[in-house]
PDB file of N, CA and C in Angstrom:
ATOM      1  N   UNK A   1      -0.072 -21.618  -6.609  1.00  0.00           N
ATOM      2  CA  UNK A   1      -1.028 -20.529  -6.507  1.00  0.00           C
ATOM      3  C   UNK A   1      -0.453 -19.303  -7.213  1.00  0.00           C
ATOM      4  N   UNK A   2      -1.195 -18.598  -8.042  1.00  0.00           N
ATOM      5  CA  UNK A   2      -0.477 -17.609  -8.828  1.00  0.00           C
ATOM      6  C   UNK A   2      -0.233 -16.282  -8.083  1.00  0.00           C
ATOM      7  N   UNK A   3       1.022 -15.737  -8.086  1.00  0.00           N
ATOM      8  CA  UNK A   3       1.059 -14.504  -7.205  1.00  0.00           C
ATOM      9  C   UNK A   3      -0.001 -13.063  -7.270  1.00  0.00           C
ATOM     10  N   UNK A   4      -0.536 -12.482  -6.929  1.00  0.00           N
ATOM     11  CA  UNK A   4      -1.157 -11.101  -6.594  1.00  0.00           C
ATOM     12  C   UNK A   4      -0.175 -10.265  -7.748  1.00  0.00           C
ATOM     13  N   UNK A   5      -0.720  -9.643  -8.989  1.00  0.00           N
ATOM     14  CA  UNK A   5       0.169  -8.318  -9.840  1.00  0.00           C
ATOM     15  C   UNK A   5      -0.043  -7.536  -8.770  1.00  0.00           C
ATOM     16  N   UNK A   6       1.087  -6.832  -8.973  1.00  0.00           N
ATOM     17  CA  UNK A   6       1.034  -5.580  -7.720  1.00  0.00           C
ATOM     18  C   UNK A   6       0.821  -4.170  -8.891  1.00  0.00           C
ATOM     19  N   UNK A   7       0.923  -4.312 -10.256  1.00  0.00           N
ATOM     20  CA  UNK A   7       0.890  -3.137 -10.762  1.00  0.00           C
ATOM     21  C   UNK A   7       0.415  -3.539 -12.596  1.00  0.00           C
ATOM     22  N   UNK A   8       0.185  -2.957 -13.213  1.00  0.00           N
ATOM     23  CA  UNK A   8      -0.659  -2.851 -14.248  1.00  0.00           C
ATOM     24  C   UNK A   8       0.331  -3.180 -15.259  1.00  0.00           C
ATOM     25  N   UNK A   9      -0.331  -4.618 -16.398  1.00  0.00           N
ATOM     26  CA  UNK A   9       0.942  -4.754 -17.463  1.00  0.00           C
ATOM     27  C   UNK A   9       1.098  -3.933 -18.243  1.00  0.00           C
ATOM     28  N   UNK A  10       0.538  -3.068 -18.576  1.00  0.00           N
ATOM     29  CA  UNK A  10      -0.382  -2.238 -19.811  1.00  0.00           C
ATOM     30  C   UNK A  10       0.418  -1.059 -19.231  1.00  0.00           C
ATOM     31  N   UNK A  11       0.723  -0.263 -17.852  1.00  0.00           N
ATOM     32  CA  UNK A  11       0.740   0.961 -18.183  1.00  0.00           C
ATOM     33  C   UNK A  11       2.145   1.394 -16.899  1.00  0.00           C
ATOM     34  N   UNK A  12       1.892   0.007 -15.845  1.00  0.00           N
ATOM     35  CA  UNK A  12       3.015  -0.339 -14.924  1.00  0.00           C
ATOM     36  C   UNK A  12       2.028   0.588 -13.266  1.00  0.00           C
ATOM     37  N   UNK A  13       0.487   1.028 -13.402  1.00  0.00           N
ATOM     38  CA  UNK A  13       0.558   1.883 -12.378  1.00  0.00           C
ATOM     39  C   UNK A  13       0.146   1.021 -11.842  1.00  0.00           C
ATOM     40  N   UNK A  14       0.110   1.390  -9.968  1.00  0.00           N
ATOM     41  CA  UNK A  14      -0.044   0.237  -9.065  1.00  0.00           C
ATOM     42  C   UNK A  14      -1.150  -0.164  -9.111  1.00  0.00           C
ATOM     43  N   UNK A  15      -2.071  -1.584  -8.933  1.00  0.00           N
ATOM     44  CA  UNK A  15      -3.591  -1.675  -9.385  1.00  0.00           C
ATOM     45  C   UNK A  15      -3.714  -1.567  -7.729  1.00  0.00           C
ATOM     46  N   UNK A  16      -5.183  -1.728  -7.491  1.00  0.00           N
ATOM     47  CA  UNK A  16      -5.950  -1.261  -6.611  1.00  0.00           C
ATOM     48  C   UNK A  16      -7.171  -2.572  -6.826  1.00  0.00           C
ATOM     49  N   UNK A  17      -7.385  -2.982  -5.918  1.00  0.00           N
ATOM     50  CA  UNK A  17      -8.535  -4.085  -5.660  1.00  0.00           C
ATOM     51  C   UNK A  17      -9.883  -3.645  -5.650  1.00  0.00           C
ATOM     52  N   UNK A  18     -10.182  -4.639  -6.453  1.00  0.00           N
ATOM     53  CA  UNK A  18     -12.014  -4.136  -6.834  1.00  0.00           C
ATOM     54  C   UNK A  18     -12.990  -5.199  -6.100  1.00  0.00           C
ATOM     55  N   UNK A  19     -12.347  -6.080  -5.589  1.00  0.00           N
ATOM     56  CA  UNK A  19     -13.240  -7.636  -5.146  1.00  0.00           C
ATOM     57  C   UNK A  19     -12.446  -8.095  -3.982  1.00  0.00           C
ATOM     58  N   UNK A  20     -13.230  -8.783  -2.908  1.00  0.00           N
ATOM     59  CA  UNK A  20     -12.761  -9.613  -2.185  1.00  0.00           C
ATOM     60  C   UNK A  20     -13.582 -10.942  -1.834  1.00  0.00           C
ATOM     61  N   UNK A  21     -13.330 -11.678  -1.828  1.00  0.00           N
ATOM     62  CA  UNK A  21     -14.104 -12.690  -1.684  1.00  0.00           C
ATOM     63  C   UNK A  21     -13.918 -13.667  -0.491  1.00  0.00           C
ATOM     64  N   UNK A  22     -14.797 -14.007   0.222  1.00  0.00           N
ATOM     65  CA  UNK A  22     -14.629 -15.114   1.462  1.00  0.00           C
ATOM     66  C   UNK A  22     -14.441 -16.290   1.137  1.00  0.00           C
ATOM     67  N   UNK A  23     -13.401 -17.371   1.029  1.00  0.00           N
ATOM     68  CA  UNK A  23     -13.249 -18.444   0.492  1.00  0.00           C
ATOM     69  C   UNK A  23     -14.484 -19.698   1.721  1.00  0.00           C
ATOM     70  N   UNK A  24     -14.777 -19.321   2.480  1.00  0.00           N
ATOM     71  CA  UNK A  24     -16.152 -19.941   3.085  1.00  0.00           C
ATOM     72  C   UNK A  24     -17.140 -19.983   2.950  1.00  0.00           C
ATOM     73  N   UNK A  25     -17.937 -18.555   2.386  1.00  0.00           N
ATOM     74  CA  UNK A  25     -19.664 -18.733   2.139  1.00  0.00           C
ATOM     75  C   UNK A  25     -19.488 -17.823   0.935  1.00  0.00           C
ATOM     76  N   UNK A  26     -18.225 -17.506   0.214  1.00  0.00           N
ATOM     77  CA  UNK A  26     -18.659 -16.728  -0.982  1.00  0.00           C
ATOM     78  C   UNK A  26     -19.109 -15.336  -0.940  1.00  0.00           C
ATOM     79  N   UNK A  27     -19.049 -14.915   0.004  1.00  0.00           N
ATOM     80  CA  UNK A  27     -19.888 -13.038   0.655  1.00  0.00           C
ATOM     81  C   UNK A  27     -18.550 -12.259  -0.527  1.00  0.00           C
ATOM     82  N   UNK A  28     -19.039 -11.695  -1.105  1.00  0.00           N
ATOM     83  CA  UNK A  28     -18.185 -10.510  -2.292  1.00  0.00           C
ATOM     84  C   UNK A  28     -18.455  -9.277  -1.327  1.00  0.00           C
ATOM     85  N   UNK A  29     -17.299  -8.460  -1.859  1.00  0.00           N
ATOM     86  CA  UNK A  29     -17.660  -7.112  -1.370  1.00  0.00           C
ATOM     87  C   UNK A  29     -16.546  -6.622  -1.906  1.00  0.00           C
ATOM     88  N   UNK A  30     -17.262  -5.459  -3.305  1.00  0.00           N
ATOM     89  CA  UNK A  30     -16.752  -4.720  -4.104  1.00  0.00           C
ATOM     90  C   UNK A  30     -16.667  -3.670  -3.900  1.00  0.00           C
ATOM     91  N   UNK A  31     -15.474  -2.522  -4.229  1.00  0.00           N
ATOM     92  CA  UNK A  31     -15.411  -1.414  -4.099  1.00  0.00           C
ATOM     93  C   UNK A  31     -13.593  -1.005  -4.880  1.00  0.00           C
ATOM     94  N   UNK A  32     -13.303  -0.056  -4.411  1.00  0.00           N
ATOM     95  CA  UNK A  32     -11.999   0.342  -5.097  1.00  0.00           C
ATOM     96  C   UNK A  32     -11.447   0.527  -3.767  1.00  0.00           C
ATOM     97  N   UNK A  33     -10.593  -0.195  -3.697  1.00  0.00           N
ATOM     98  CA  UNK A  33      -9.405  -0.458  -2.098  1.00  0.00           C
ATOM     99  C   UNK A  33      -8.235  -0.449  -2.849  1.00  0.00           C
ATOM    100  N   UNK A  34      -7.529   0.741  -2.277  1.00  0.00           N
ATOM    101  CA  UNK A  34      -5.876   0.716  -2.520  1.00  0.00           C
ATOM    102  C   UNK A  34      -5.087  -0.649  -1.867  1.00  0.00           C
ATOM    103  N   UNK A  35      -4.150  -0.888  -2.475  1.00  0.00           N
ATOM    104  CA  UNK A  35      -3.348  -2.279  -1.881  1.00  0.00           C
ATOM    105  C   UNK A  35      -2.727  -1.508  -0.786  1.00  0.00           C
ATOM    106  N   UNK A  36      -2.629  -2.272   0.563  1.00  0.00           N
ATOM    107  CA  UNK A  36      -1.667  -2.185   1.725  1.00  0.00           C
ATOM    108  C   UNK A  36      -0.052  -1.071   1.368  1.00  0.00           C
ATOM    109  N   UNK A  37      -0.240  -0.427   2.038  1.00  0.00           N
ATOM    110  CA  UNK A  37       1.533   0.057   2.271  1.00  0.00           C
ATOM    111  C   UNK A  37       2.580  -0.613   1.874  1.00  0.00           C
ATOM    112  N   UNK A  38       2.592  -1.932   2.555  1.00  0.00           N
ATOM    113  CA  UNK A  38       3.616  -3.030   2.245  1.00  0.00           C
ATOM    114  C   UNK A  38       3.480  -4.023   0.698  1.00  0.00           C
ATOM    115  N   UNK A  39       2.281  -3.675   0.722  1.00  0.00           N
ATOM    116  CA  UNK A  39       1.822  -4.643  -0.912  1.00  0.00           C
ATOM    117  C   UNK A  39       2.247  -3.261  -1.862  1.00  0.00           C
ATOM    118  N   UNK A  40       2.506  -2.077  -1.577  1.00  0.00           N
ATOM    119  CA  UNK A  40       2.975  -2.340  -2.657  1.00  0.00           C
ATOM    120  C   UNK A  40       4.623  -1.590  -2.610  1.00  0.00           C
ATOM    121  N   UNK A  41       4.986  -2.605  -2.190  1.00  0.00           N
ATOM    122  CA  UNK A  41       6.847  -2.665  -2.190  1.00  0.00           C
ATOM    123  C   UNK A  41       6.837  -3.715  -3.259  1.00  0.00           C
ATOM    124  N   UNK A  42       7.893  -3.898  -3.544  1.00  0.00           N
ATOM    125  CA  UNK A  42       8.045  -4.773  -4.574  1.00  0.00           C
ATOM    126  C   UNK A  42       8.319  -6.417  -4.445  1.00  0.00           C
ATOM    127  N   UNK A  43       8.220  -7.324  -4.973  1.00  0.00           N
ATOM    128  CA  UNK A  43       8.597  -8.888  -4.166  1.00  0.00           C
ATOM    129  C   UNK A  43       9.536  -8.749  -3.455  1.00  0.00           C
ATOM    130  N   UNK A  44      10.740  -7.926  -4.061  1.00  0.00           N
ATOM    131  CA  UNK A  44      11.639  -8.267  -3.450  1.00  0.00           C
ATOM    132  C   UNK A  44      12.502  -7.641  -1.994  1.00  0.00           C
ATOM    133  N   UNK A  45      11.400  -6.147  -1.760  1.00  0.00           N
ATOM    134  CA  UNK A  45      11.679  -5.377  -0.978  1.00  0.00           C
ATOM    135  C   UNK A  45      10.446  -6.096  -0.183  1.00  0.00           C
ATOM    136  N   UNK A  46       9.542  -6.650   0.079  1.00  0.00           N
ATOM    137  CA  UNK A  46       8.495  -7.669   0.677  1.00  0.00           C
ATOM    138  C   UNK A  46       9.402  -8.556   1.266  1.00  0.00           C
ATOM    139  N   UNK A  47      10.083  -9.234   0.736  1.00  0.00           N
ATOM    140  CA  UNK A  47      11.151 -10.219   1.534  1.00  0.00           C
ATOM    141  C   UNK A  47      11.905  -9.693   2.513  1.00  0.00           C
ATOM    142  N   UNK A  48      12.503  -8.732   1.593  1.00  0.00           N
ATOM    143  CA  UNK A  48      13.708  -8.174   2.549  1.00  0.00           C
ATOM    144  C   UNK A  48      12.486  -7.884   4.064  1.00  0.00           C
ATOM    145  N   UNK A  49      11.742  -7.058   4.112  1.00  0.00           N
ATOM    146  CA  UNK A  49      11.062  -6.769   5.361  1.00  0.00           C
ATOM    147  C   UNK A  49      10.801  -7.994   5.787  1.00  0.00           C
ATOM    148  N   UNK A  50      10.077  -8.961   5.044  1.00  0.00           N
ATOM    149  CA  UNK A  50       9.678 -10.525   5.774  1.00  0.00           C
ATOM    150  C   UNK A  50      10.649 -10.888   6.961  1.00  0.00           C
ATOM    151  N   UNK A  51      11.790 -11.044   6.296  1.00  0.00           N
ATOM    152  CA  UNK A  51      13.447 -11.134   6.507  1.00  0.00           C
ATOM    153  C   UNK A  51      13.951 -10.494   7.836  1.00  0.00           C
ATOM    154  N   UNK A  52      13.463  -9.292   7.295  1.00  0.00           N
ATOM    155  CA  UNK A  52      14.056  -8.366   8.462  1.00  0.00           C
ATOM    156  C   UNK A  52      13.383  -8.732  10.062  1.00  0.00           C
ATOM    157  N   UNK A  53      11.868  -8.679   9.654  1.00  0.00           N
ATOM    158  CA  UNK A  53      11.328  -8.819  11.218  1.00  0.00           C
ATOM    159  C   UNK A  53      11.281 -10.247  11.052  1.00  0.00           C
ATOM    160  N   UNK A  54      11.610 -11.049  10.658  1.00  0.00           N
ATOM    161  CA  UNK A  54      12.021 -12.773  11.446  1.00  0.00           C
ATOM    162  C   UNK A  54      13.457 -12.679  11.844  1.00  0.00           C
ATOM    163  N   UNK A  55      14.356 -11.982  12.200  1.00  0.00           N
ATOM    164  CA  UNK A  55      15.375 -11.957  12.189  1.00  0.00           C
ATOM    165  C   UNK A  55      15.835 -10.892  13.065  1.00  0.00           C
ATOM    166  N   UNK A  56      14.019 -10.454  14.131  1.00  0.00           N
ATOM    167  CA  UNK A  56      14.109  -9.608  15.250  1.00  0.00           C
ATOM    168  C   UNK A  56      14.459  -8.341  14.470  1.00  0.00           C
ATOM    169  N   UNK A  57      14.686  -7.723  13.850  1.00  0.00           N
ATOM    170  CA  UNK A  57      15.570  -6.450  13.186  1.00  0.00           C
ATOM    171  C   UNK A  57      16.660  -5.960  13.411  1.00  0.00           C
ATOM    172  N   UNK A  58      17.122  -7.196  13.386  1.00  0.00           N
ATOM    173  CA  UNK A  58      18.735  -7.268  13.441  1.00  0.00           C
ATOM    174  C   UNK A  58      19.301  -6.750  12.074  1.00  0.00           C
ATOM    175  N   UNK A  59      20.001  -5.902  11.603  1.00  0.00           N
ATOM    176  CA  UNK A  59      20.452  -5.730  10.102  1.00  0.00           C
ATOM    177  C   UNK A  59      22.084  -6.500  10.278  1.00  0.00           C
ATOM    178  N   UNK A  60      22.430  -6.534  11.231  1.00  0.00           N
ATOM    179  CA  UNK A  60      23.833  -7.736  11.738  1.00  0.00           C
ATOM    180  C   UNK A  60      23.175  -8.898  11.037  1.00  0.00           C
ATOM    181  N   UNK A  61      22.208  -9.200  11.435  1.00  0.00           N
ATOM    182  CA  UNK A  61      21.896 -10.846  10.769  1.00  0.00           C
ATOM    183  C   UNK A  61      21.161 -10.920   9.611  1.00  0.00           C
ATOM    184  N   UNK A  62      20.851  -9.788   9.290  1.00  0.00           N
ATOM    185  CA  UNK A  62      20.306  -9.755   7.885  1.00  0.00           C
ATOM    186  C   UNK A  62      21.693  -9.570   6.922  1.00  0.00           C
ATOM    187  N   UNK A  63      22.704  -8.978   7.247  1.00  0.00           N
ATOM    188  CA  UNK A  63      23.452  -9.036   6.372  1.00  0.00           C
ATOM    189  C   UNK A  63      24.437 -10.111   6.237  1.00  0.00           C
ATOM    190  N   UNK A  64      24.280 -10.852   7.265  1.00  0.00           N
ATOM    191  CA  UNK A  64      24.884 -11.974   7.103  1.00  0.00           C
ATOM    192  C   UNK A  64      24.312 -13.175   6.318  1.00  0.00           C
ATOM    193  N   UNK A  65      22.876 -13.538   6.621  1.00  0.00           N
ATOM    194  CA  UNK A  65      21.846 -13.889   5.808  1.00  0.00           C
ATOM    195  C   UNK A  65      21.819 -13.482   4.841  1.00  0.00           C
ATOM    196  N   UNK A  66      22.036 -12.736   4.029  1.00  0.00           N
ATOM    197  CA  UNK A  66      22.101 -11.964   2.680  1.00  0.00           C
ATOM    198  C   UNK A  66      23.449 -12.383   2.510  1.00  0.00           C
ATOM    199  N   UNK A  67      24.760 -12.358   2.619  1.00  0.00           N
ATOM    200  CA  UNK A  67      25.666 -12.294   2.406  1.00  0.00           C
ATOM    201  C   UNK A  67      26.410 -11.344   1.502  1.00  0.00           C
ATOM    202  N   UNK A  68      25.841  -9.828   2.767  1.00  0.00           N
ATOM    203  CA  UNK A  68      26.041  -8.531   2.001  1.00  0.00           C
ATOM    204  C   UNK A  68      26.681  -8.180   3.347  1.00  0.00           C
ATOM    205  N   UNK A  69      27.603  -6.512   2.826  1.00  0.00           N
ATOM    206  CA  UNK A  69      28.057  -5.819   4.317  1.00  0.00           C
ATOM    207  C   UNK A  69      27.019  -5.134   5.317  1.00  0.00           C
ATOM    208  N   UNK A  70      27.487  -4.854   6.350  1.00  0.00           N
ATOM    209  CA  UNK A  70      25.966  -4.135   7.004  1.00  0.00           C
ATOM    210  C   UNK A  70      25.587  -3.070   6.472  1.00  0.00           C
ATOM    211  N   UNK A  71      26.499  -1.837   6.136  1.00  0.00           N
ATOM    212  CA  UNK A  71      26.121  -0.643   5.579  1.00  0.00           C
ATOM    213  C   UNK A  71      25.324  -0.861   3.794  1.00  0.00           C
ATOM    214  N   UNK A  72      25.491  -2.037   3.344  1.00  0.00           N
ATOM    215  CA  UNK A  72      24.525  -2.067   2.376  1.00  0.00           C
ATOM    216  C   UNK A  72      23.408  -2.503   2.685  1.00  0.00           C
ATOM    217  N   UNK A  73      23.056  -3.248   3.389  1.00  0.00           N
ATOM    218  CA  UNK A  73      21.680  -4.117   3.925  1.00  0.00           C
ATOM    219  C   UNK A  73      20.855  -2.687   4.766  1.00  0.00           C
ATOM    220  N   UNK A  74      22.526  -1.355   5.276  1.00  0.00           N
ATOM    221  CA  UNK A  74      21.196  -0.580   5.952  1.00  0.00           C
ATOM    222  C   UNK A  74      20.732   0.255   4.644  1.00  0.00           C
ATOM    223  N   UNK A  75      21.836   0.645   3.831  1.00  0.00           N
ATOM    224  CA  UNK A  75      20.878   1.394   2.847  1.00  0.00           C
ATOM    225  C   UNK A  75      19.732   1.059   2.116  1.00  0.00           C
ATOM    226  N   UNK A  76      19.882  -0.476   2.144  1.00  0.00           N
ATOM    227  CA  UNK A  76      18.507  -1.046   1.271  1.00  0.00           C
ATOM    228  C   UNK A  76      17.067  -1.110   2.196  1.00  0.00           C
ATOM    229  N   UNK A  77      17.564  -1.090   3.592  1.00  0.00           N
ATOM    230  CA  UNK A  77      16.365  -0.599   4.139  1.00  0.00           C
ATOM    231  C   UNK A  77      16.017   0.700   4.231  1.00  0.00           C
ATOM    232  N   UNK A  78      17.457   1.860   4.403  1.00  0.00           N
ATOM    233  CA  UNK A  78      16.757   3.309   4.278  1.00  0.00           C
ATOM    234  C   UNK A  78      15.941   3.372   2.488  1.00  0.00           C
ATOM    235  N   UNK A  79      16.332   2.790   1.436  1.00  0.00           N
ATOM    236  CA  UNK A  79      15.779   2.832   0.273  1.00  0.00           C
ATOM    237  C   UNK A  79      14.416   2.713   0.233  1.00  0.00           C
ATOM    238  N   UNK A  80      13.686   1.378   1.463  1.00  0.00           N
ATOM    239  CA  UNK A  80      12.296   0.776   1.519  1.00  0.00           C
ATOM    240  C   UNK A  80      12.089   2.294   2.151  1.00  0.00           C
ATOM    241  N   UNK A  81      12.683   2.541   3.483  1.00  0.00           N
ATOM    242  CA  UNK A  81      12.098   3.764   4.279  1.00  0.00           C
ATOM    243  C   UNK A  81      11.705   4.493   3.653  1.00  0.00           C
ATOM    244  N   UNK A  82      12.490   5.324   2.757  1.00  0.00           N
ATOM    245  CA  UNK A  82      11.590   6.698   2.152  1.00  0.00           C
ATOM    246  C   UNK A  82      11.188   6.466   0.791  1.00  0.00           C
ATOM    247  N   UNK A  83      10.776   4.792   0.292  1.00  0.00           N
ATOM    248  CA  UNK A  83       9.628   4.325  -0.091  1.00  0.00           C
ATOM    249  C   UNK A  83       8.489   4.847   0.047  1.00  0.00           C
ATOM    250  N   UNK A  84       8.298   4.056   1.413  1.00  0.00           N
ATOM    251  CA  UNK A  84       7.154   4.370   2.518  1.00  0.00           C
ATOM    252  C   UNK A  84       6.890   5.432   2.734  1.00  0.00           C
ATOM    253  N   UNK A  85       7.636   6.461   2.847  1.00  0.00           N
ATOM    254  CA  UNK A  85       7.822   7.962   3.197  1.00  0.00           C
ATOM    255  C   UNK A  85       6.668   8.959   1.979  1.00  0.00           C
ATOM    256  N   UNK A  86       7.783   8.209   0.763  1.00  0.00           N
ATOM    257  CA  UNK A  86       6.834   8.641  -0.343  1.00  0.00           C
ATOM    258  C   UNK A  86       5.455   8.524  -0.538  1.00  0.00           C
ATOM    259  N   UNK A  87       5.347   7.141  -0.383  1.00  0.00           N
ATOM    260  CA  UNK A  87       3.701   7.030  -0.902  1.00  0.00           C
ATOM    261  C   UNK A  87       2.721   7.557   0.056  1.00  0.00           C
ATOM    262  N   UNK A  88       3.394   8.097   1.403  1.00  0.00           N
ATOM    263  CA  UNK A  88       2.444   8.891   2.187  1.00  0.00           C
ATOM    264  C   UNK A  88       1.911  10.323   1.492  1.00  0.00           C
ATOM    265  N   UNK A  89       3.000  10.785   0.708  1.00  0.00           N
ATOM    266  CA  UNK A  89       2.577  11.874  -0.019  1.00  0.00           C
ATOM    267  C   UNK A  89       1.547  12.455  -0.875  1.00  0.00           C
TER     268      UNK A  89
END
């Protein structure tokens, strides 16, 4: 199944959904919808959170799972944090 672009090849800005479709009776419903908070982190900051809350939010077991120290596994989550922080802006 081909992944979701999270951002534009042409110009890199984040795209925004114009369609949704019901894979049961076909019902469309168009409009301009920003992607989710979390859609738009990047694949790989998407994992890391996947990661994080299967793993209770433990950053002890995320960094062991990673096979990183803890104080890097926390900065890469303070990095997502004021991510998030930002795009509230």
């Amino acid at each position: 199944m081909p992944e979701l672009p999270e951002s534009c090849p042409a110009c890199q800005n984040l795209l925004h959904v114009s369609e949704l479709t019901c894979p049961n009776c076909s019902t469309k419903v168009s409009g301009d919808f920003p992607l989710p908070e979390l859609m738009q982190l990047s694949r790989e900051e998407q994992g890391f959170m996947l990661d994080f809350i299967k793993t209770g939010g433990s950053l002890k077991k995320m960094a062991k799972k990673m096979g990183k120290s803890y104080p890097t596994v926390r900065n890469l989550l303070d990095d997502i944090i004021e991510k998030l922080k930002d795009q509230d802006k």
